[in-house]
Protein backbone atom coordinates (compact mmCIF):
# COMPACT_ATOMS: atom_id res chain seq x y z
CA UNK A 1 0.00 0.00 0.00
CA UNK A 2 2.84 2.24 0.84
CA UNK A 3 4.05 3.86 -2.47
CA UNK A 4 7.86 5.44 -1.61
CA UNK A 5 7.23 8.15 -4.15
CA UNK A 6 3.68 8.86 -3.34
CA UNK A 7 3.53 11.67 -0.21
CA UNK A 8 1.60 11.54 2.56
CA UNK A 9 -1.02 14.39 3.19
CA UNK A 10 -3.05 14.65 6.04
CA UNK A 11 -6.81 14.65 5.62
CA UNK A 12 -9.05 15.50 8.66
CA UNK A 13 -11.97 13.38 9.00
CA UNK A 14 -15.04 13.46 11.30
CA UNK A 15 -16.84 9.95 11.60
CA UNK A 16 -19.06 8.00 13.27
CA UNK A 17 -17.84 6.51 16.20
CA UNK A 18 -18.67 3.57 15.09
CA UNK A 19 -17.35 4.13 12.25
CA UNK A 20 -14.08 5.08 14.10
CA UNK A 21 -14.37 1.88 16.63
CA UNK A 22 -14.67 -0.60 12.91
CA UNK A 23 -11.36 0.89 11.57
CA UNK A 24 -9.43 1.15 14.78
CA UNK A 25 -10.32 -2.54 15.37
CA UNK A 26 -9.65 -3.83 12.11
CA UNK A 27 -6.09 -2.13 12.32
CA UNK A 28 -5.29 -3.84 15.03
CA UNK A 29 -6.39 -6.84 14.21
CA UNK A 30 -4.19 -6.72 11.10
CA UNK A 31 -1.07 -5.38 12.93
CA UNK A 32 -1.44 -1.72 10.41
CA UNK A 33 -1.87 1.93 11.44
CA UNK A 34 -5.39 3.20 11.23
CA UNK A 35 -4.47 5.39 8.73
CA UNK A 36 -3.74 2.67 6.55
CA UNK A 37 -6.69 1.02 7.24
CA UNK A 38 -8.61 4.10 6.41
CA UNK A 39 -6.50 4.59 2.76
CA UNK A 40 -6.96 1.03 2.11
CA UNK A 41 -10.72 1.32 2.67
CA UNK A 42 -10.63 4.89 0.80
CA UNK A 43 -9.33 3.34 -2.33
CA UNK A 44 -11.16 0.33 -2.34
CA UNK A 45 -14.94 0.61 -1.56
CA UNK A 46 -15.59 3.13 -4.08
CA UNK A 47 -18.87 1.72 -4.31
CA UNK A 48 -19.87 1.47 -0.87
CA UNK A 49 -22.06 -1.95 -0.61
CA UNK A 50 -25.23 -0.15 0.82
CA UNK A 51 -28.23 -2.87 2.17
CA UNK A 52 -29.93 -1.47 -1.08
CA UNK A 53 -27.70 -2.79 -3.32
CA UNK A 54 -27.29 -5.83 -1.04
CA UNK A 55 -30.99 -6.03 -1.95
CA UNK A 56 -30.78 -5.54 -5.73
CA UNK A 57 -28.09 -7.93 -5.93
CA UNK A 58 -30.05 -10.65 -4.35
CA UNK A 59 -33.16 -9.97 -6.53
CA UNK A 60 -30.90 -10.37 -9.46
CA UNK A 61 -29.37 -13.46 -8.52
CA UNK A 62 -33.20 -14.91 -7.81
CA UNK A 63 -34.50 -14.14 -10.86
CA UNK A 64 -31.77 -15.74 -12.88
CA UNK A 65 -31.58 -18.75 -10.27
CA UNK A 66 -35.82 -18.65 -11.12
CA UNK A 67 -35.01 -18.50 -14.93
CA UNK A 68 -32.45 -21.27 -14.89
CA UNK A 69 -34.64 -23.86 -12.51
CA UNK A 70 -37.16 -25.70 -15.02
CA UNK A 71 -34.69 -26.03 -17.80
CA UNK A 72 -30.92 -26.18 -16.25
CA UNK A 73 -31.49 -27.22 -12.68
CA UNK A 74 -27.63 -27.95 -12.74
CA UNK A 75 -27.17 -24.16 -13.39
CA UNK A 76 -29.54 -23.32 -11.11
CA UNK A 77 -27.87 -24.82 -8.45
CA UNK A 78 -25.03 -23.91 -9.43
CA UNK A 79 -25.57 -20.47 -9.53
CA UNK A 80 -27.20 -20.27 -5.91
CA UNK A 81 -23.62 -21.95 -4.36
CA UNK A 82 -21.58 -19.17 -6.09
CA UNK A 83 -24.32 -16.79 -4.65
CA UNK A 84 -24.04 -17.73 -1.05
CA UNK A 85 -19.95 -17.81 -1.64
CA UNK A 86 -20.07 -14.02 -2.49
CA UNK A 87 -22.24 -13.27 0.00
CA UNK A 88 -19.94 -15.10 3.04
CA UNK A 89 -17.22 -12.80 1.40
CA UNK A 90 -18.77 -9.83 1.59
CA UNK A 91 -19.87 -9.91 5.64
């Protein structure tokens, strides 16, 4: 993550606590400033993964798992697995 060229700026930022608590304890629990936490997060989750999209997501993957059923149950199946995978990634 650390680029020797590229200098550091500060950037004050007011959060949540919460907000605060989540990085600070993710930091820790990967032995990294919260700083870098915070960068790594900044560049990353450009699209944050709000329960909205959570939701439109999971609609999509039901109507193609619905589509798929009668004729490629296989697929279907299939498709649901790779579904519950992303999802046990993404908590």
């Amino acid at each position: 993550m650390n680029n020797q060229k590229d200098k550091k700026v500060p950037l004050p930022l007011k959060v949540h606590e919460s907000v605060f608590d989540e990085v600070d304890q993710t930091a820790k629990e990967k032995g990294i400033p919260r700083s870098d936490e915070a960068e790594y997060r900044l560049k990353h989750y450009a699209t944050p993964l709000t329960p909205q999209l959570m939701v439109e997501l999971q609609n999509d993957a039901n109507k193609k798992y619905e589509e798929l059923k009668p004729n490629q149950p296989e697929e279907a199946i299939k498709l649901q697995k790779e579904v519950m995978k992303l999802w046990k990634r993404l908590k």
